[in-house]
C-alpha atoms as a PDB file:
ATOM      1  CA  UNK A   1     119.464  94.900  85.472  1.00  0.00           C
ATOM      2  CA  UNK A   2     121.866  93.195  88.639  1.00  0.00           C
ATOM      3  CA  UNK A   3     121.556  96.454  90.607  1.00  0.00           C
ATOM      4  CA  UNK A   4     117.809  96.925  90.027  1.00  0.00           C
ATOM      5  CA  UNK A   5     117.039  93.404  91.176  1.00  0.00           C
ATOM      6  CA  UNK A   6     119.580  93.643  93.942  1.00  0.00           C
ATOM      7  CA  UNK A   7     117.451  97.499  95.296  1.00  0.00           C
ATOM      8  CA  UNK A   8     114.431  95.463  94.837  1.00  0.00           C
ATOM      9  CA  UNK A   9     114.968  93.177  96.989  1.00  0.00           C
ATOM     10  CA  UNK A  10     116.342  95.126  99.754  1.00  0.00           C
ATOM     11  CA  UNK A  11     112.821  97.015  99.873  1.00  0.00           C
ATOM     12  CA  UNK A  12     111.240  94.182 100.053  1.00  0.00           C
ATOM     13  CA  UNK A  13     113.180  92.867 102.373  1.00  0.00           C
ATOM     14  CA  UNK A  14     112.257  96.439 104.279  1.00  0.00           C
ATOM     15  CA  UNK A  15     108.683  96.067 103.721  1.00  0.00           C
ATOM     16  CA  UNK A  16     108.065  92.231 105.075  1.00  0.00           C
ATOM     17  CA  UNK A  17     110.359  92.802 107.909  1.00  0.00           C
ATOM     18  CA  UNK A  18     108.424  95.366 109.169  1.00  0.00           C
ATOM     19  CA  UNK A  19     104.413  95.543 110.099  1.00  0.00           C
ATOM     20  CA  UNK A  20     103.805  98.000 106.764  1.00  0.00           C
ATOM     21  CA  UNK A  21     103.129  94.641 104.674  1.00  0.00           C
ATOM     22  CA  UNK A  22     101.634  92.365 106.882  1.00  0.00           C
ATOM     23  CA  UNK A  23      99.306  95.473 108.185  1.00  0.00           C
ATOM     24  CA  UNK A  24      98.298  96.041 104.438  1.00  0.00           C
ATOM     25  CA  UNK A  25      97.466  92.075 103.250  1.00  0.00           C
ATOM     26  CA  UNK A  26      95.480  92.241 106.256  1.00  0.00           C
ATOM     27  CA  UNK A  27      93.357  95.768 105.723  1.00  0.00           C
ATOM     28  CA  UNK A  28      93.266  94.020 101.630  1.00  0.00           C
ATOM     29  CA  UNK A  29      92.009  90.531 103.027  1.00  0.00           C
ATOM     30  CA  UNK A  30      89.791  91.868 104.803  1.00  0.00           C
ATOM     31  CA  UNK A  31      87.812  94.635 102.456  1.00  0.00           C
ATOM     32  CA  UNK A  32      88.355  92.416  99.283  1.00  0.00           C
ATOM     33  CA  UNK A  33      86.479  89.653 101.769  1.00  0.00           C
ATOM     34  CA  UNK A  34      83.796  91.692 102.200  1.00  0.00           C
ATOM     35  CA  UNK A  35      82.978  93.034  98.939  1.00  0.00           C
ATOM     36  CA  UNK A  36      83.293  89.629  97.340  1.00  0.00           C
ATOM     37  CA  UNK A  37      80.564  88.407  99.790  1.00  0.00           C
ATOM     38  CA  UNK A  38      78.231  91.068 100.138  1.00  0.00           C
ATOM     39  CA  UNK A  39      78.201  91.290  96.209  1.00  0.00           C
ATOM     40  CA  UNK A  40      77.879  87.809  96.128  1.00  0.00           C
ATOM     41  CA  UNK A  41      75.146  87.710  98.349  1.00  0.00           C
ATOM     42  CA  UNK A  42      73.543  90.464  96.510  1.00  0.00           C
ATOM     43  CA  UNK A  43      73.385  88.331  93.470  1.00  0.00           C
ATOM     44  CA  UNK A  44      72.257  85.171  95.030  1.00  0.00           C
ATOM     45  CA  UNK A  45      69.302  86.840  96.399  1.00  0.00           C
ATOM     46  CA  UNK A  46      68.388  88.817  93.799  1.00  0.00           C
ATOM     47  CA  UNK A  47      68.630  85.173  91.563  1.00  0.00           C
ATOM     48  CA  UNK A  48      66.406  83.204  94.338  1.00  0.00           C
ATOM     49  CA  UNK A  49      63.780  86.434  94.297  1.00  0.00           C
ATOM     50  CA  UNK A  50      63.174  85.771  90.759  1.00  0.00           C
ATOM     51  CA  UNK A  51      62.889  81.996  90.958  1.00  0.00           C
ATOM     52  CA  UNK A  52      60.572  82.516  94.061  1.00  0.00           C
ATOM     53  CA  UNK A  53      58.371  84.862  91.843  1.00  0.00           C
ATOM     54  CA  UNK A  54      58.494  83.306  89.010  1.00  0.00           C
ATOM     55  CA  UNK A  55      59.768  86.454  87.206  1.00  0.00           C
ATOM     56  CA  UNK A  56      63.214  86.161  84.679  1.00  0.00           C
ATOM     57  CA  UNK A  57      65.965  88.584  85.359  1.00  0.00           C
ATOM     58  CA  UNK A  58      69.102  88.636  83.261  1.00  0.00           C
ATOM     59  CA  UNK A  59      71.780  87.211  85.968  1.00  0.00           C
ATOM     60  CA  UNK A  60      75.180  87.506  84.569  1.00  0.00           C
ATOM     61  CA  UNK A  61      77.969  86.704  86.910  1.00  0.00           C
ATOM     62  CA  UNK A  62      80.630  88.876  84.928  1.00  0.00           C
ATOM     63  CA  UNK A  63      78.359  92.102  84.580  1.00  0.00           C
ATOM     64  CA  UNK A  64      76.782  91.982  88.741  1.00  0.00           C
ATOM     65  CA  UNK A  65      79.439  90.612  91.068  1.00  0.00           C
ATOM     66  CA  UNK A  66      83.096  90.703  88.781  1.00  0.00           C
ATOM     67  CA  UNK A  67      82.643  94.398  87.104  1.00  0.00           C
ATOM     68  CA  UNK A  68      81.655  95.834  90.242  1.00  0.00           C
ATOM     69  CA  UNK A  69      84.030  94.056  92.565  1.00  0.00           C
ATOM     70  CA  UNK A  70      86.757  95.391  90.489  1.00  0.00           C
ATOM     71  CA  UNK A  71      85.642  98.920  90.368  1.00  0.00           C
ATOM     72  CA  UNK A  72      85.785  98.668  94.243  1.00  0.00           C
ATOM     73  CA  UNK A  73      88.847  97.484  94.838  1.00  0.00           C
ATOM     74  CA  UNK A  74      90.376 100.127  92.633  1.00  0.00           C
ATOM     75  CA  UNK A  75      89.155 102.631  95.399  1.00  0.00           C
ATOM     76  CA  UNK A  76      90.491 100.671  98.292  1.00  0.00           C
ATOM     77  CA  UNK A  77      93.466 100.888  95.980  1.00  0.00           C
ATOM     78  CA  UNK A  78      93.029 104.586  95.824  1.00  0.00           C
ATOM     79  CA  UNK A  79      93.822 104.903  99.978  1.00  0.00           C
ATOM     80  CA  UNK A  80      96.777 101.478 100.308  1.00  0.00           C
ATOM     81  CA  UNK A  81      98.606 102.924  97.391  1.00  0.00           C
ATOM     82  CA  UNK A  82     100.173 105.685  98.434  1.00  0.00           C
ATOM     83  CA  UNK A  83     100.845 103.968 102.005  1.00  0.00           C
ATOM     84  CA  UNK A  84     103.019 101.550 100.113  1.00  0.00           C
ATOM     85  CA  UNK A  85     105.081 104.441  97.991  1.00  0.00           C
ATOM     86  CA  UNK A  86     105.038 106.717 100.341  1.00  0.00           C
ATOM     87  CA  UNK A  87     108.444 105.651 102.147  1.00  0.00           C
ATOM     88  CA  UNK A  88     110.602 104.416  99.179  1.00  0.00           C
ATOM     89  CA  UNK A  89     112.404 107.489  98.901  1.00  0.00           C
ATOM     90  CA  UNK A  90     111.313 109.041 102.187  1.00  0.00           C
ATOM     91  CA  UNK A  91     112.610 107.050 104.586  1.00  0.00           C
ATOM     92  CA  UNK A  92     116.121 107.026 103.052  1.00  0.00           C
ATOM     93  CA  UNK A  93     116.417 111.357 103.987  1.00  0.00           C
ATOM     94  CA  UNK A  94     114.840 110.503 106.858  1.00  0.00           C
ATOM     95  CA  UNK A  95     117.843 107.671 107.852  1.00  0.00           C
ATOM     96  CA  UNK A  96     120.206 109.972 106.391  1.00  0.00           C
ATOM     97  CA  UNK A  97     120.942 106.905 103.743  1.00  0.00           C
ATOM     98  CA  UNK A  98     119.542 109.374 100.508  1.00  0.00           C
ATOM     99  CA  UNK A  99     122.987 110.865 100.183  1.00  0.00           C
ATOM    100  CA  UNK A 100     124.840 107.322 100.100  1.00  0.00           C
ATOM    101  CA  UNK A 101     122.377 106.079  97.557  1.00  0.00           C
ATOM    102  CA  UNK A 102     122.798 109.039  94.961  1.00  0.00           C
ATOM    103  CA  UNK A 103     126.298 109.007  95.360  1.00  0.00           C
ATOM    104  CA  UNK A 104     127.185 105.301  94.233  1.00  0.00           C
ATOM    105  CA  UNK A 105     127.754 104.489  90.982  1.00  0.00           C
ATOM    106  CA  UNK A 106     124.270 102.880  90.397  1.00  0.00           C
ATOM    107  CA  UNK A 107     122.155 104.937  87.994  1.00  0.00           C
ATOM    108  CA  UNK A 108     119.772 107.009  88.981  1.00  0.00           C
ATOM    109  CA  UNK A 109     116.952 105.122  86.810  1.00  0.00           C
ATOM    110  CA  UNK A 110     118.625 101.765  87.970  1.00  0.00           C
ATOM    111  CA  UNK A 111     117.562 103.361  91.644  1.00  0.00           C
ATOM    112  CA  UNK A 112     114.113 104.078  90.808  1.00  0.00           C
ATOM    113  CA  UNK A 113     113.283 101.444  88.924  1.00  0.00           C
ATOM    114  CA  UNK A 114     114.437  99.173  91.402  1.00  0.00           C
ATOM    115  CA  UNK A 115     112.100 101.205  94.261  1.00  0.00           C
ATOM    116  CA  UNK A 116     109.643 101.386  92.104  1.00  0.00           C
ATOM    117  CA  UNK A 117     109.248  97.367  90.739  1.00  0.00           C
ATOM    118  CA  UNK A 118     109.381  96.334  94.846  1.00  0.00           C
ATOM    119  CA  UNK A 119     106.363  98.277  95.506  1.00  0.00           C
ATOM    120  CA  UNK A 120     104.503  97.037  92.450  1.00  0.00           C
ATOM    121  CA  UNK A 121     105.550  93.344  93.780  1.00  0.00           C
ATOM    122  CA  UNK A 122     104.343  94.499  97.217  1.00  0.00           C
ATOM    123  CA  UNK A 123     100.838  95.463  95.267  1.00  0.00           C
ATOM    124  CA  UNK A 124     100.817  92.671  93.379  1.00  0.00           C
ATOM    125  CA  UNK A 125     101.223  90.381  96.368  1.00  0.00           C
ATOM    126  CA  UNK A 126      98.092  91.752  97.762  1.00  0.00           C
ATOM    127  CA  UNK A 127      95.907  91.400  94.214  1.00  0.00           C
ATOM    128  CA  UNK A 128      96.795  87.460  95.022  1.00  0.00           C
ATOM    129  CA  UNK A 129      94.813  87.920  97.984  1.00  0.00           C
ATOM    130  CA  UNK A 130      91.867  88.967  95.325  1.00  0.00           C
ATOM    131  CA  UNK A 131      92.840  85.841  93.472  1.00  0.00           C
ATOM    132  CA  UNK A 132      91.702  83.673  96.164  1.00  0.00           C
ATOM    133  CA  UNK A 133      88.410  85.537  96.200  1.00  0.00           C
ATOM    134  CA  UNK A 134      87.907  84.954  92.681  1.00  0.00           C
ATOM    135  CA  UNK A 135      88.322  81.128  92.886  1.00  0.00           C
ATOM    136  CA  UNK A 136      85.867  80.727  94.765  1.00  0.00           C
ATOM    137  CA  UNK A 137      83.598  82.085  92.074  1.00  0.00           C
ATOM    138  CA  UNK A 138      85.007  79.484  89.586  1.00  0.00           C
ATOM    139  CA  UNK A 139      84.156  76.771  92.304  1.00  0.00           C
ATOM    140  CA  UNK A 140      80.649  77.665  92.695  1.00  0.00           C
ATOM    141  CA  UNK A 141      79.823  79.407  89.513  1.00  0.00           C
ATOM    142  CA  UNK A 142      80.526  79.778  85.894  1.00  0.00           C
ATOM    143  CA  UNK A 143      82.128  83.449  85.316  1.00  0.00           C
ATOM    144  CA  UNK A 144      83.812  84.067  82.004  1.00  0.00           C
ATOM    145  CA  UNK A 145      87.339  84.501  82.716  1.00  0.00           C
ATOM    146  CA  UNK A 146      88.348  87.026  80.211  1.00  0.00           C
ATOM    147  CA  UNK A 147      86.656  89.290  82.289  1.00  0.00           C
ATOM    148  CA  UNK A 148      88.779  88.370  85.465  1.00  0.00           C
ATOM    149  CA  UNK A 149      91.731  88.196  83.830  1.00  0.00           C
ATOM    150  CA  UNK A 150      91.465  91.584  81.637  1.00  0.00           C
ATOM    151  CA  UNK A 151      90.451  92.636  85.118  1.00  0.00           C
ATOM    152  CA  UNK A 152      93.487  92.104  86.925  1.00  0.00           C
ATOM    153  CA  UNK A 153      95.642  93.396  84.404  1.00  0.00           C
ATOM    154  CA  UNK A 154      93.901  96.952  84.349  1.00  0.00           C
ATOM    155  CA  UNK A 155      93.625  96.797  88.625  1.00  0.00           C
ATOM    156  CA  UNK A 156      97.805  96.332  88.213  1.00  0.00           C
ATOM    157  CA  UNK A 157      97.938  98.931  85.510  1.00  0.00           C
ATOM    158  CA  UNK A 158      96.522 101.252  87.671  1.00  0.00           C
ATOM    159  CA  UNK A 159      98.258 100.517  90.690  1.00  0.00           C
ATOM    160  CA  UNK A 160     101.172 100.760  88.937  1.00  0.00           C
ATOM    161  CA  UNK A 161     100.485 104.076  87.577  1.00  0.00           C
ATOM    162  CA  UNK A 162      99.358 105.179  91.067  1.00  0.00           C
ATOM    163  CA  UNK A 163     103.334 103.687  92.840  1.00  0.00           C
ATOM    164  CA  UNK A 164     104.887 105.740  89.784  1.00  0.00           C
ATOM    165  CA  UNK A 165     103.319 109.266  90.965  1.00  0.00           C
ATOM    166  CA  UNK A 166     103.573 108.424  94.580  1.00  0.00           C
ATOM    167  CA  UNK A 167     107.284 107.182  94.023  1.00  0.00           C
ATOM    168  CA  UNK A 168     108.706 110.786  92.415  1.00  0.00           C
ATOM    169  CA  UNK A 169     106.171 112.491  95.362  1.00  0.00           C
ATOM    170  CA  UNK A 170     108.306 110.555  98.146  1.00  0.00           C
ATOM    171  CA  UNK A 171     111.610 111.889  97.153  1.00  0.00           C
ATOM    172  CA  UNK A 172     110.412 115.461  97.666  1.00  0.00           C
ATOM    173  CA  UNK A 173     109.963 115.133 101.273  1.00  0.00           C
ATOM    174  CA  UNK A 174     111.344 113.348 104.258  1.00  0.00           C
ATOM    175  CA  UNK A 175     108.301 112.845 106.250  1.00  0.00           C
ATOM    176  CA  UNK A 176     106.578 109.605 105.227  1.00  0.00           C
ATOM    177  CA  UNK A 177     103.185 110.488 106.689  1.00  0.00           C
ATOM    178  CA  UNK A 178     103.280 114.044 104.145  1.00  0.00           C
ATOM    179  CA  UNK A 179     104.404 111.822 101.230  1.00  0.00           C
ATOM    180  CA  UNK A 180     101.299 109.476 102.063  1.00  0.00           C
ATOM    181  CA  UNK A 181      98.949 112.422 102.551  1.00  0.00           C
ATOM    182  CA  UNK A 182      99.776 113.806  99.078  1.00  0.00           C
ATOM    183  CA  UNK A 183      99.812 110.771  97.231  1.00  0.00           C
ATOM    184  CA  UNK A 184      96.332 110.168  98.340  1.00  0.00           C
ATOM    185  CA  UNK A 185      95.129 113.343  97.471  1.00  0.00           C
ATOM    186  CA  UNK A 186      96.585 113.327  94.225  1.00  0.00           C
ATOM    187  CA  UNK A 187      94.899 109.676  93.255  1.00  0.00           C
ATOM    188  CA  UNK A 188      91.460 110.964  94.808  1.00  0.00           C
ATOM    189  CA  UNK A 189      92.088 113.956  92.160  1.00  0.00           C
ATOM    190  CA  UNK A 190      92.284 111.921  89.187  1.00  0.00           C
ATOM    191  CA  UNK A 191      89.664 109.907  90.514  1.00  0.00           C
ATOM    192  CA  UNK A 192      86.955 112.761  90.781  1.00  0.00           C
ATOM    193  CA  UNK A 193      88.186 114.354  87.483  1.00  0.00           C
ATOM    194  CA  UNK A 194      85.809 111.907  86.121  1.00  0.00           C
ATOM    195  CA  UNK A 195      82.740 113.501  87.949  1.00  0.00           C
ATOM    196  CA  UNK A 196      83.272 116.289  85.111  1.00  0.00           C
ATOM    197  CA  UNK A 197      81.898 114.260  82.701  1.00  0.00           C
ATOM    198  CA  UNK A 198      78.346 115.294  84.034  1.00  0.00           C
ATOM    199  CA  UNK A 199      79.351 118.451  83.683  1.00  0.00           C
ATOM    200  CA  UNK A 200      78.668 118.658  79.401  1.00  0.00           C
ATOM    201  CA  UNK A 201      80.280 117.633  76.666  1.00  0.00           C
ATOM    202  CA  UNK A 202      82.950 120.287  75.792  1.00  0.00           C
ATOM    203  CA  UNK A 203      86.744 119.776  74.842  1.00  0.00           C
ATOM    204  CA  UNK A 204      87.783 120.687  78.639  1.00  0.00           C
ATOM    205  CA  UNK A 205      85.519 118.345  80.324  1.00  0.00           C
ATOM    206  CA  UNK A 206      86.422 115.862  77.933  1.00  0.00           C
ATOM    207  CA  UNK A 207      89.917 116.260  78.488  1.00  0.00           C
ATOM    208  CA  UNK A 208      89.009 116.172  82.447  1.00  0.00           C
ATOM    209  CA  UNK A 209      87.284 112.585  82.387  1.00  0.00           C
ATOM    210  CA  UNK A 210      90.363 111.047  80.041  1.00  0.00           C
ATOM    211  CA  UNK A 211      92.620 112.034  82.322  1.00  0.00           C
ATOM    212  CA  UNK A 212      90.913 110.505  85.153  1.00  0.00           C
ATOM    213  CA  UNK A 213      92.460 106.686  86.052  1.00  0.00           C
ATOM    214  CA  UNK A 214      88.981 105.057  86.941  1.00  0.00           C
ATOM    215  CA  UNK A 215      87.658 105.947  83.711  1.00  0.00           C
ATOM    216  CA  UNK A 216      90.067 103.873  81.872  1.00  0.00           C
ATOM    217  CA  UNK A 217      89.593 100.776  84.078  1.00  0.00           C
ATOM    218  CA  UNK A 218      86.014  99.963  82.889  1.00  0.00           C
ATOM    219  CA  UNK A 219      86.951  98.468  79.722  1.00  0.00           C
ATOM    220  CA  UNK A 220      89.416  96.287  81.186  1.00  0.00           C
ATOM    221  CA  UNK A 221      86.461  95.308  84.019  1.00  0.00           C
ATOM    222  CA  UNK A 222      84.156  94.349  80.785  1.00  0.00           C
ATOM    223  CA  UNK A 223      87.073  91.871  78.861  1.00  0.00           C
ATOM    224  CA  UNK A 224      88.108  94.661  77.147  1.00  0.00           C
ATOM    225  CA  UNK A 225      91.789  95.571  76.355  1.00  0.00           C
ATOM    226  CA  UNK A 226      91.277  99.190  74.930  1.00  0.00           C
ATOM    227  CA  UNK A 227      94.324 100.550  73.168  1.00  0.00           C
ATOM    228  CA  UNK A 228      93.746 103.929  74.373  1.00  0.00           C
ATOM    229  CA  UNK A 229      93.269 102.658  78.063  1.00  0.00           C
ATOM    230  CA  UNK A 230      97.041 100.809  78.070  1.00  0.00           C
ATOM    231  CA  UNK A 231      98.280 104.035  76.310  1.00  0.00           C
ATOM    232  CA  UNK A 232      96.851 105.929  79.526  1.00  0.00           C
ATOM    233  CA  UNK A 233      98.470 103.543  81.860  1.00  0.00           C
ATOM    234  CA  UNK A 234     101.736 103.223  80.566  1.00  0.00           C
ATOM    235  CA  UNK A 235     101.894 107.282  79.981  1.00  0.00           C
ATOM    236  CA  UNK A 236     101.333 107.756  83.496  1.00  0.00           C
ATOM    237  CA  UNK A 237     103.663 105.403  84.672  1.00  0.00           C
ATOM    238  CA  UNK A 238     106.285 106.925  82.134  1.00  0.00           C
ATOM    239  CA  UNK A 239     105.482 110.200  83.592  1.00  0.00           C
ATOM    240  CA  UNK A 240     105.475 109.503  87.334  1.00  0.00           C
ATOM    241  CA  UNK A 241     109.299 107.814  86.836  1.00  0.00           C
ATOM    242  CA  UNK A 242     110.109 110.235  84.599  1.00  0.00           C
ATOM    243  CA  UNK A 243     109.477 112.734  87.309  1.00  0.00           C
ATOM    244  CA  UNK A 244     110.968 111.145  90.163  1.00  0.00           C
ATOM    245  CA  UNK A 245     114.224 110.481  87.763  1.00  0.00           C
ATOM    246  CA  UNK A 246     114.890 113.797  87.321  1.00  0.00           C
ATOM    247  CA  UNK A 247     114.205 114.861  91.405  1.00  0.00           C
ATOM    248  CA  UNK A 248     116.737 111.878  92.393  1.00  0.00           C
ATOM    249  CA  UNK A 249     119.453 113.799  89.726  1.00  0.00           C
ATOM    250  CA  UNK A 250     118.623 117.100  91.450  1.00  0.00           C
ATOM    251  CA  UNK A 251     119.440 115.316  94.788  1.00  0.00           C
ATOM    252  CA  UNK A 252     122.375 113.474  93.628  1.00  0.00           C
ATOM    253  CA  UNK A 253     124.149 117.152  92.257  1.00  0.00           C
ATOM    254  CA  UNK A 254     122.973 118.549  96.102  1.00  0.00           C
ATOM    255  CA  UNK A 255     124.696 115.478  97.573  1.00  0.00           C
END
């Protein structure tokens, strides 16, 4: 556990010392700002409309500004992702470094799971940025906070699912910018997979829309901790270190 910490850190260290992280809490900052207030505004209207007529609508705080707030930050997730995986592996070919790492005597899981954890730090650090958002919700209103907090757990769920894939895609190739490319194209895949859903109701399309990662996120938006939805999660994230596991041991016996 020593020599995952200790490759942790050092990527951290890589990513604050450099404009990637300070370039990505701003881009978060500022779309997570905006969604919270035009949402936010959204609802206040609507709620002063229906005083102003006289007419009741059902204004629920967790269900019009926390569900969908959520469900759009998962998409800005969908495009900052794969800028934070995409150099954890591909930087070190293109420094050369890939063949020193694969030859110590760390193991190659210690390796990746150290890579790995730093970039779901580095996405964590910019769901606190959400968190500030949030309180100002709990100053001014009265949300439920099961929602918010079965919320966050499902928006790190799927980031983390999203750093796993984009992690074993960044040791196939030393050009950052192509390991950023297909890590987003591979999230925007499983996003779309659940447009199939429209499609009918057979055993293909229904395999389709499980397999896509926003489906799975709803529940979690709603309170909801869905076994099948952390099975999902935790699958994928299996899978994607599984995956780049194996590519760092082919590397290691080309080294």
């Amino acid at each position: 556990m020593r020599n995952v910490w200790t490759i942790c850190r050092r990527e951290l260290y890589s990513y604050f010392v450099s404009p990637i992280a300070w370039v990505l809490l701003t881009i978060f900052a500022f779309l997570s700002g905006a969604f919270t207030y035009i949402i936010t505004a959204s609802f206040v209207t609507q709620s002063l409309e229906g005083q102003m007529t006289g007419q009741s609508f059902p204004m629920n705080v967790n269900e019009q500004v926390i569900r969908p707030l959520f469900s759009n930050i998962a998409v800005v997730g969908l495009f900052l992702i794969p800028l934070i995986s995409m150099r954890l592996f591909a930087e070190e070919k293109r420094q050369g470094t890939i063949e020193l790492l694969v030859t110590s005597p760390i193991h190659d899981l210690e390796i990746v799971l150290g890579k790995w954890l730093s970039a779901v730090i580095m996405y964590s650090a910019l769901l606190l940025v959400l968190l500030l958002d949030y309180s100002f919700l709990f100053i001014y209103g009265q949300p439920d906070w099961k929602p918010v907090v079965t919320g966050f757990l499902g928006v790190l769920l799927l980031g983390a699912c999203l750093l796993s894939l984009g992690t074993f895609i960044s040791t196939t190739t030393k050009n950052q910018i192509v390991a950023g490319a297909v890590g987003f194209a591979l999230a925007l895949l499983l996003w779309i997979l659940e447009w199939t859903t429209s499609f009918g109701n057979s055993p293909t399309v229904q395999v389709l829309g499980y397999l896509s990662i926003l489906s799975h996120l709803d529940s979690f938006a709603r309170g909801v901790i869905d076994s099948k939805d952390v099975i999902y999660y935790l699958s994928m994230i299996f899978l994607g270190l599984f995956l780049t596991t194996r590519s760092l041991e082919s590397l290691r016996w080309r080294a």
